[in-house]
N, C-alpha and C. Protein backbone atom coordinates (compact mmCIF):
# COMPACT_ATOMS: atom_id res chain seq x y z
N UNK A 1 0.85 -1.18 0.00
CA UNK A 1 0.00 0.00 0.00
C UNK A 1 0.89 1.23 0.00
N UNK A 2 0.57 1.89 -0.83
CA UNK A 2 1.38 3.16 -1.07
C UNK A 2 0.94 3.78 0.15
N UNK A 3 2.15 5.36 0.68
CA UNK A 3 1.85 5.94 2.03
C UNK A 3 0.56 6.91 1.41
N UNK A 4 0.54 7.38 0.41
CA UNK A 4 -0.84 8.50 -0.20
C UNK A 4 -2.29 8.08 0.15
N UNK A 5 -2.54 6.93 0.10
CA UNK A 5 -3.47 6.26 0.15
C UNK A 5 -4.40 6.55 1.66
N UNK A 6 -5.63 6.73 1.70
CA UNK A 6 -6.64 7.14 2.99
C UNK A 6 -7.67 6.73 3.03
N UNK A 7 -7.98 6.15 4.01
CA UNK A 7 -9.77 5.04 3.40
C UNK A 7 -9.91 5.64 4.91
N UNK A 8 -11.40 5.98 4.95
CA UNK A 8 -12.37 6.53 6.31
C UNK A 8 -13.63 5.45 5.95
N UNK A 9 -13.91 4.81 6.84
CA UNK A 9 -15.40 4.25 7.33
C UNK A 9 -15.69 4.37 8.07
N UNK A 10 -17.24 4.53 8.03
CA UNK A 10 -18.00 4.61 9.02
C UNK A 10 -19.52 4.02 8.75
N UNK A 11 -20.33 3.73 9.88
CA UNK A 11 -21.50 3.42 9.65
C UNK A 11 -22.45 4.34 9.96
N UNK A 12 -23.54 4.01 9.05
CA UNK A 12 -24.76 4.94 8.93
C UNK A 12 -26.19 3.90 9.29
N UNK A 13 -27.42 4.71 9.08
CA UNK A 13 -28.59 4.22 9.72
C UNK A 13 -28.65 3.43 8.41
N UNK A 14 -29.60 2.01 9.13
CA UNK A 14 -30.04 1.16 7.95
C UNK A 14 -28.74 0.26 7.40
N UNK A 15 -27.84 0.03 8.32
CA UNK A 15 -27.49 -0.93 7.53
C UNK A 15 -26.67 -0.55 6.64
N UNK A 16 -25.73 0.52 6.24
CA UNK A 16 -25.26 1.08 5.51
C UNK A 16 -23.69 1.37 5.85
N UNK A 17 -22.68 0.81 5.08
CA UNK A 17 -21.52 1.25 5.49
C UNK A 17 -20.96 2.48 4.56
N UNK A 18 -20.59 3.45 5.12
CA UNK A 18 -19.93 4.40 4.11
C UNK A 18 -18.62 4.24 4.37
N UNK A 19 -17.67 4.38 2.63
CA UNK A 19 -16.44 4.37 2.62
C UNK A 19 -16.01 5.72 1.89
N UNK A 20 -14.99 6.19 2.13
CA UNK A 20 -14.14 7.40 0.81
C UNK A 20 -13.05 6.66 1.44
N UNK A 21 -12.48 6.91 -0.26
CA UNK A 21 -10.75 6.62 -0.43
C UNK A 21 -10.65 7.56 -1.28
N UNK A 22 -9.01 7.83 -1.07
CA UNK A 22 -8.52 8.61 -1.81
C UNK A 22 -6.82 8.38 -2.07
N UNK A 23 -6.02 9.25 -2.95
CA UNK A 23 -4.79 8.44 -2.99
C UNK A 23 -4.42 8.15 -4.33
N UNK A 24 -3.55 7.92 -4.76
CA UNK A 24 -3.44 7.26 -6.12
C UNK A 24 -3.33 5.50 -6.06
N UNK A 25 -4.29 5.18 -7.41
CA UNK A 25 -4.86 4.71 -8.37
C UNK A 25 -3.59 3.36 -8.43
N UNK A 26 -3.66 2.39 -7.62
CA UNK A 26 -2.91 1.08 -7.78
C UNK A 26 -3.51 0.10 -6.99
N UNK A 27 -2.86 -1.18 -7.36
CA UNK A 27 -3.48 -2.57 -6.96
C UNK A 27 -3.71 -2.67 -5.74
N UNK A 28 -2.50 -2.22 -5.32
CA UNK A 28 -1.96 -2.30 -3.70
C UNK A 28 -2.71 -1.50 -2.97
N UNK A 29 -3.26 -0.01 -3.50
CA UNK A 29 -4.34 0.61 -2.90
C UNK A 29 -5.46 0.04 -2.74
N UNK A 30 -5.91 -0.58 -3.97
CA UNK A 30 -7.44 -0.76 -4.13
C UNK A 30 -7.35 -1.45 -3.17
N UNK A 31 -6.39 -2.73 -3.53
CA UNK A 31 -6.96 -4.00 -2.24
C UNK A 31 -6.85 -3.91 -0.87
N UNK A 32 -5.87 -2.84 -0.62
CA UNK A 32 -6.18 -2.52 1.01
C UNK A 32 -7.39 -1.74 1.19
N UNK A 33 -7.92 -1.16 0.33
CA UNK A 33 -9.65 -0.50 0.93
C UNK A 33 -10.19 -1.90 0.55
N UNK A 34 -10.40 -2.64 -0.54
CA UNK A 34 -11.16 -3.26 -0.19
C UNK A 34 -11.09 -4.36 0.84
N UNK A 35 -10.14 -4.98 1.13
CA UNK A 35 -9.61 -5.72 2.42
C UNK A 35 -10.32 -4.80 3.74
N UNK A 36 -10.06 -3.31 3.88
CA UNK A 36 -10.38 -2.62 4.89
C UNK A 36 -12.11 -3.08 5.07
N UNK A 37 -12.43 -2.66 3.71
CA UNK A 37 -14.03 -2.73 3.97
C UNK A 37 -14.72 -4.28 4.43
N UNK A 38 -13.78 -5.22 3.53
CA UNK A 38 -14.40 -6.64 4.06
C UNK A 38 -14.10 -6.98 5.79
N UNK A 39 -12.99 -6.44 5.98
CA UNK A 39 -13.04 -6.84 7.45
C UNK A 39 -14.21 -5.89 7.78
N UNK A 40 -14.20 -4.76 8.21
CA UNK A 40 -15.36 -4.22 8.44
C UNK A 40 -17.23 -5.03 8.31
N UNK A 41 -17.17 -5.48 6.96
CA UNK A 41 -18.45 -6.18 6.74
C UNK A 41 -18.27 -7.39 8.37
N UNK A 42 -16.99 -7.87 7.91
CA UNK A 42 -17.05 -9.22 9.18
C UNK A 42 -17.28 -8.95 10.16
N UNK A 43 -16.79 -7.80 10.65
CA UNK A 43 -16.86 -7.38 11.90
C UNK A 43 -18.36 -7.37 12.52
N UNK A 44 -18.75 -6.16 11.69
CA UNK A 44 -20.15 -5.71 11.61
C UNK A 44 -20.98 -5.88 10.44
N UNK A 45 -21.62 -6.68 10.22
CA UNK A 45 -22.39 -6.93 8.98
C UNK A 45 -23.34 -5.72 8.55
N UNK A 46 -22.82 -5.63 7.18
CA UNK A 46 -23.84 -4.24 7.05
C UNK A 46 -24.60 -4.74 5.49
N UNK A 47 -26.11 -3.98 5.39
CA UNK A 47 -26.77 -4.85 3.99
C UNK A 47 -26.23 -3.30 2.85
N UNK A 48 -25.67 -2.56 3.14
CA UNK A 48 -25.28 -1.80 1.72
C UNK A 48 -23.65 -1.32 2.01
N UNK A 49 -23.13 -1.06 0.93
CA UNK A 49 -22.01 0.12 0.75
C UNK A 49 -22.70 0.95 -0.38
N UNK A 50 -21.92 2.27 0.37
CA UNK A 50 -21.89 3.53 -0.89
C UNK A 50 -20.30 3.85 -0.29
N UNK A 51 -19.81 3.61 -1.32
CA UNK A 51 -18.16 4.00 -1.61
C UNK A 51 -17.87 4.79 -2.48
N UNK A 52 -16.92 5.99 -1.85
CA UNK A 52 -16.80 7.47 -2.94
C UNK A 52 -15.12 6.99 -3.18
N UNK A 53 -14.62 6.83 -4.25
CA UNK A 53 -13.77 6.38 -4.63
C UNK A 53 -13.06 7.28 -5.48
N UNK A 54 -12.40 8.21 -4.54
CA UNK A 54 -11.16 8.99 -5.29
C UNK A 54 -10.23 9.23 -5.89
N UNK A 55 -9.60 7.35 -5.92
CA UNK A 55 -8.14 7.51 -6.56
C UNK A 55 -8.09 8.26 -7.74
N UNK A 56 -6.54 8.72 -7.89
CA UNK A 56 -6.52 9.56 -8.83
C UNK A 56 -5.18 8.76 -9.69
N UNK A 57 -4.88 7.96 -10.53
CA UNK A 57 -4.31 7.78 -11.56
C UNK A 57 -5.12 7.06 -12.71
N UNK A 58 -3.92 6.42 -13.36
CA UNK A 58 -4.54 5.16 -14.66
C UNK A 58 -5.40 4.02 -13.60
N UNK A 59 -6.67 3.56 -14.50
CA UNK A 59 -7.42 2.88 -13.85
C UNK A 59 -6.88 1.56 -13.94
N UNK A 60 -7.55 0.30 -12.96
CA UNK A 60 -6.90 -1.13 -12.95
C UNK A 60 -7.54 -1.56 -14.26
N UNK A 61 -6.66 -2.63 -14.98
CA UNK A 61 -6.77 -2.96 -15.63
C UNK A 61 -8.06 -4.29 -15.47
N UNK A 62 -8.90 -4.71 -16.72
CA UNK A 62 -9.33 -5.90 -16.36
C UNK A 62 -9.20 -7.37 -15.41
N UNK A 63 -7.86 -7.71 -15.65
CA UNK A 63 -6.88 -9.01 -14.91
C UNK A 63 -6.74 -8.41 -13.60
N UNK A 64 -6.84 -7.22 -13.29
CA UNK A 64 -6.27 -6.52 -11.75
C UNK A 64 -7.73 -6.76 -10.86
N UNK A 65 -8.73 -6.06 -11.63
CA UNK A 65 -10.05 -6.13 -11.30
C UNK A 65 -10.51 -8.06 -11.18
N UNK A 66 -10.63 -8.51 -11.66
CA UNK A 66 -10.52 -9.66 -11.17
C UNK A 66 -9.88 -10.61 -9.88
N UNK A 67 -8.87 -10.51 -10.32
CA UNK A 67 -8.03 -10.93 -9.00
C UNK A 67 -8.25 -10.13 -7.68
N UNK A 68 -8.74 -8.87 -7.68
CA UNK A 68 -9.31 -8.08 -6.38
C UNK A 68 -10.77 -8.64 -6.01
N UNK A 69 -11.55 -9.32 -7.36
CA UNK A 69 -12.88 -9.52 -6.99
C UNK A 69 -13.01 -11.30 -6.20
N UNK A 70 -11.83 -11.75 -6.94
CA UNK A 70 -11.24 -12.82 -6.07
C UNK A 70 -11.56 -13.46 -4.99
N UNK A 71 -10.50 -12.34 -4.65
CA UNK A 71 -9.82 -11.96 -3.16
C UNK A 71 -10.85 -11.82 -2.51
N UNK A 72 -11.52 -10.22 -2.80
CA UNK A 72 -12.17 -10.33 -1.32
C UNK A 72 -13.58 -9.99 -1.48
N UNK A 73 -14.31 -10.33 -3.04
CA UNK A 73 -15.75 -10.44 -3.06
C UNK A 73 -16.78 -11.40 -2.18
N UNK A 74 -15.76 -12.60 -1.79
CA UNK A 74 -16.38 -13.94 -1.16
C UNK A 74 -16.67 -13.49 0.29
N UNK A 75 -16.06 -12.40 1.02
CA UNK A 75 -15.92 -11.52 2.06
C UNK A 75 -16.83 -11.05 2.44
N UNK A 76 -17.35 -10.57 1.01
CA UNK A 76 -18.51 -9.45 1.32
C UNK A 76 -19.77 -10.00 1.36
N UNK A 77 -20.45 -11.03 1.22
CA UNK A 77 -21.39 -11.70 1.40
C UNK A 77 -22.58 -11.09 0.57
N UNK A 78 -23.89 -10.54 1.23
CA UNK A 78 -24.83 -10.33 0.76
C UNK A 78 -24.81 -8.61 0.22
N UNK A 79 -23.63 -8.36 -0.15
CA UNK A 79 -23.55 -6.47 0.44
C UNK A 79 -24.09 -5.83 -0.91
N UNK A 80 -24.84 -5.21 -0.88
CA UNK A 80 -25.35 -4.04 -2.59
C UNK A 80 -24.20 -2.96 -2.18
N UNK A 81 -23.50 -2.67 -3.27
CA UNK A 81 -22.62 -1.72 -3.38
C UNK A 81 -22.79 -1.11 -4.86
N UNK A 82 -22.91 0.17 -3.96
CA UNK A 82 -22.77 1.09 -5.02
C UNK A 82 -21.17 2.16 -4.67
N UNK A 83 -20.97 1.88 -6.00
CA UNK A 83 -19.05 2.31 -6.10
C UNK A 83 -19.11 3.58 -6.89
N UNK A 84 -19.23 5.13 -5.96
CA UNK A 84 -18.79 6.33 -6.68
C UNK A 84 -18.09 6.39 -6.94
N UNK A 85 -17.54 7.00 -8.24
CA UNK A 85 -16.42 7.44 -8.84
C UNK A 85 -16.81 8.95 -9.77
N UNK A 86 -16.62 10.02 -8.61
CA UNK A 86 -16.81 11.07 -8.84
C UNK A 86 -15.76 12.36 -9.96
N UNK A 87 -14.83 11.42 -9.79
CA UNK A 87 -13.22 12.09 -11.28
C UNK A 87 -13.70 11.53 -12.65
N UNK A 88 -14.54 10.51 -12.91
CA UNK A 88 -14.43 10.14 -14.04
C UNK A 88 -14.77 8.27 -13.97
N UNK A 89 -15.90 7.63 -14.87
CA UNK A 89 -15.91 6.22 -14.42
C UNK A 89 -15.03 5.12 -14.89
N UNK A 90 -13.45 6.19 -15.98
CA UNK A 90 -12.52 5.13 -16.38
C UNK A 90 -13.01 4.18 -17.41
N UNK A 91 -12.35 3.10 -16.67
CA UNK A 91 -13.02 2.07 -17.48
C UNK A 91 -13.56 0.77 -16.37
N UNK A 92 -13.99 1.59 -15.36
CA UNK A 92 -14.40 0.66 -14.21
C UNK A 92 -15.73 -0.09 -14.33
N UNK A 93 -16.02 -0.89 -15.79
CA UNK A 93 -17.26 -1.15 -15.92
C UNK A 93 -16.43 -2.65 -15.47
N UNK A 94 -15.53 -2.78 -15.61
CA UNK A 94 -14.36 -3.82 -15.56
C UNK A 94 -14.58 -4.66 -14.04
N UNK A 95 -14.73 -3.33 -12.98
CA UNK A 95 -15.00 -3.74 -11.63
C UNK A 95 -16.43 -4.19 -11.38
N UNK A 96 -17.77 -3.66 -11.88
CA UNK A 96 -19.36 -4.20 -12.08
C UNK A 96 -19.10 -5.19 -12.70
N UNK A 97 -18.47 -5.81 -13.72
CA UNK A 97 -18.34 -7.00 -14.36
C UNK A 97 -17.89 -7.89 -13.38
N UNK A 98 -16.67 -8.29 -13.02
CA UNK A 98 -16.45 -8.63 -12.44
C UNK A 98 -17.16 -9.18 -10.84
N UNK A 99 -17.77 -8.01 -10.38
CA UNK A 99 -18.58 -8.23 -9.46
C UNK A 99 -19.59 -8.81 -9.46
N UNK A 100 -20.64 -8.80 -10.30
CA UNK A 100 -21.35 -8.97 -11.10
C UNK A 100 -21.36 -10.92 -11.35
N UNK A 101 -20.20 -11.02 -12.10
CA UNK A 101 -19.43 -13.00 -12.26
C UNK A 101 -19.54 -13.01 -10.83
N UNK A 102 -18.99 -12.20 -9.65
CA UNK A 102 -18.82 -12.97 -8.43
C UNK A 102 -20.11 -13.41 -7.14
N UNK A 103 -21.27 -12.84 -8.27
CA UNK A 103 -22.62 -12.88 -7.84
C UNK A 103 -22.54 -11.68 -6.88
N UNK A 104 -22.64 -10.68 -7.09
CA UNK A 104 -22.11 -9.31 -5.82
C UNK A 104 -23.34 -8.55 -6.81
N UNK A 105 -24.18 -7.48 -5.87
CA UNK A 105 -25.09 -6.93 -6.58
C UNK A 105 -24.32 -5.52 -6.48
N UNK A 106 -23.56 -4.49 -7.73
CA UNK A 106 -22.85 -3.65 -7.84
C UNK A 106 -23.73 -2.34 -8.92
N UNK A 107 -23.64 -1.28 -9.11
CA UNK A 107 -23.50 -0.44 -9.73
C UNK A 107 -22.02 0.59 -9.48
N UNK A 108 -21.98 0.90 -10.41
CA UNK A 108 -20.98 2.18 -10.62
C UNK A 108 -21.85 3.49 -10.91
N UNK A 109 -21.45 4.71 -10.42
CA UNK A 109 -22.04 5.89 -10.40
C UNK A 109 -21.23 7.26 -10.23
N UNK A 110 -21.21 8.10 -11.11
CA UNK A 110 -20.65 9.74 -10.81
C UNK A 110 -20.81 10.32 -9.76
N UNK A 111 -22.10 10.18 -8.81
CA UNK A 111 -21.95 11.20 -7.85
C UNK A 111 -22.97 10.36 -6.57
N UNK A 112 -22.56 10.90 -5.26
CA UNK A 112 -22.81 10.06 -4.06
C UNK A 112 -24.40 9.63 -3.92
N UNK A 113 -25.35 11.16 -4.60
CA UNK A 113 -26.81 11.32 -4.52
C UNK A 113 -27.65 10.26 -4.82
N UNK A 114 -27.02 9.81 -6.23
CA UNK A 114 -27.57 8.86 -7.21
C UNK A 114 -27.08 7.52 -6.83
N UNK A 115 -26.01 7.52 -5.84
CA UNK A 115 -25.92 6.09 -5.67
C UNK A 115 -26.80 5.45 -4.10
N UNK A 116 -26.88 6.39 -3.72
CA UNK A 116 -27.54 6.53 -2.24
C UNK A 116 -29.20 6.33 -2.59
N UNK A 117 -29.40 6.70 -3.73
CA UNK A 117 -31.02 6.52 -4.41
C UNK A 117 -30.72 5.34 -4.76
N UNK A 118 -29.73 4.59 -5.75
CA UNK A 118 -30.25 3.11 -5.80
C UNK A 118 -29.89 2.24 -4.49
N UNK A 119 -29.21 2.46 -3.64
CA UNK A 119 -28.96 1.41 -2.42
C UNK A 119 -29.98 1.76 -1.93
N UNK A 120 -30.82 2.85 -1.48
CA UNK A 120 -32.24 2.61 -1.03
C UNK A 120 -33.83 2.63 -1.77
N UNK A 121 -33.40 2.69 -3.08
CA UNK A 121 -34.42 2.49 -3.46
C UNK A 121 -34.62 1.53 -4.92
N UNK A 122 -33.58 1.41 -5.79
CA UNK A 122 -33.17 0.97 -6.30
C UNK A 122 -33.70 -0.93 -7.01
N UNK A 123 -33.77 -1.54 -7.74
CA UNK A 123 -34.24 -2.63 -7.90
C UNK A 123 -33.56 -3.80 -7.28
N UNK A 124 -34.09 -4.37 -6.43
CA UNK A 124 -33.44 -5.83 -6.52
C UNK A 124 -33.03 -6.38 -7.23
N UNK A 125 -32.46 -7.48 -7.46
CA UNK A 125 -31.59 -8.36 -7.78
C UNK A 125 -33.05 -9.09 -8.42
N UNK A 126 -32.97 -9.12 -9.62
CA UNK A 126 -34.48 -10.19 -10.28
C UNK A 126 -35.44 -9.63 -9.81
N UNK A 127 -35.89 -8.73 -9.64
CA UNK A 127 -37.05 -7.51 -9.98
C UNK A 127 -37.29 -7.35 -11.35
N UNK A 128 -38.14 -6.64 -12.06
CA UNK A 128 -38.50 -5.97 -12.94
C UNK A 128 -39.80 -5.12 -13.05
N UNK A 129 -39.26 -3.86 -13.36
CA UNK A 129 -40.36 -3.14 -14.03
C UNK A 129 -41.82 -3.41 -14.21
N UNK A 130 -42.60 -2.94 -13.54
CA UNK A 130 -44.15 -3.09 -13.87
C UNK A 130 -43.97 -2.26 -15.21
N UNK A 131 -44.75 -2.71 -16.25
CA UNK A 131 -45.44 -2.59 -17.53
C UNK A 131 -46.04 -0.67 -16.96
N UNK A 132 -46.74 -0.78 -16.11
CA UNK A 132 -47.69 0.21 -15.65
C UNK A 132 -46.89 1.17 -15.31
N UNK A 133 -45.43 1.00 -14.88
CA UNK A 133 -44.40 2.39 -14.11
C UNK A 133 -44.96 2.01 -12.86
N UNK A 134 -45.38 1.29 -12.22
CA UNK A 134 -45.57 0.78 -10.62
C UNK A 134 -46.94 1.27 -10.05
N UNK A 135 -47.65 1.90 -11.08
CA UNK A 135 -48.68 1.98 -10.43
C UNK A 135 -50.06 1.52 -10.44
């Protein structure tokens, strides 16, 4: 883990863990937040993340994203995460994919508002759309 690197958690109402990282943009970063956050889940089981995800360099590559979803997706158990990435979404469709194969219910999102609307309101996992718009 590079020394730049800063991950803050904390918990919120409902079940909700909030993360920000920040720091530059490597393997060794990512996987110590996400290592940080899975112990956290163990510790204290929580049913969402909203993670504001600051790094600032070149994004992980596909093969990197994998091997992180690996590691420590099996960790995270039942968790909906939604992963801000407020600089730009890269090419982090790489990390929803991935998550996604590891049976993990994920979105990626620009800004904290919109991800905080789908972790609470958002579709389940094999939901769909009423025909009617829900009403």
């Amino acid at each position: 883990m590079d020394d730049d690197v800063h991950i803050e958690l904390r918990r919120e109402a409902g079940g909700r863990l909030h993360a920000h990282v920040s720091g530059t943009t490597t393997l060794a970063n990512t996987l110590a937040y996400w290592r940080a956050i899975a112990d956290a889940v163990e510790a204290q089981p929580a049913r969402q993340l909203l993670l504001v995800d600051e790094l600032t360099g070149p994004p992980l590559s596909a093969e990197e994203w994998r091997t992180l979803v690996t590691e420590v997706g099996p960790r995270l158990g039942e968790l909906r995460i939604a992963h801000v990435k407020p600089r730009g979404l890269d090419t982090v469709e790489y990390c929803v994919l991935s998550a996604i194969d590891a049976g993990l219910q994920a979105q990626v999102f620009v800004d904290p508002q919109s991800a905080s609307l789908w972790l609470s309101y958002g579709q389940e996992e094999g939901a769909r759309p009423r025909p009617d718009g829900g009403r």
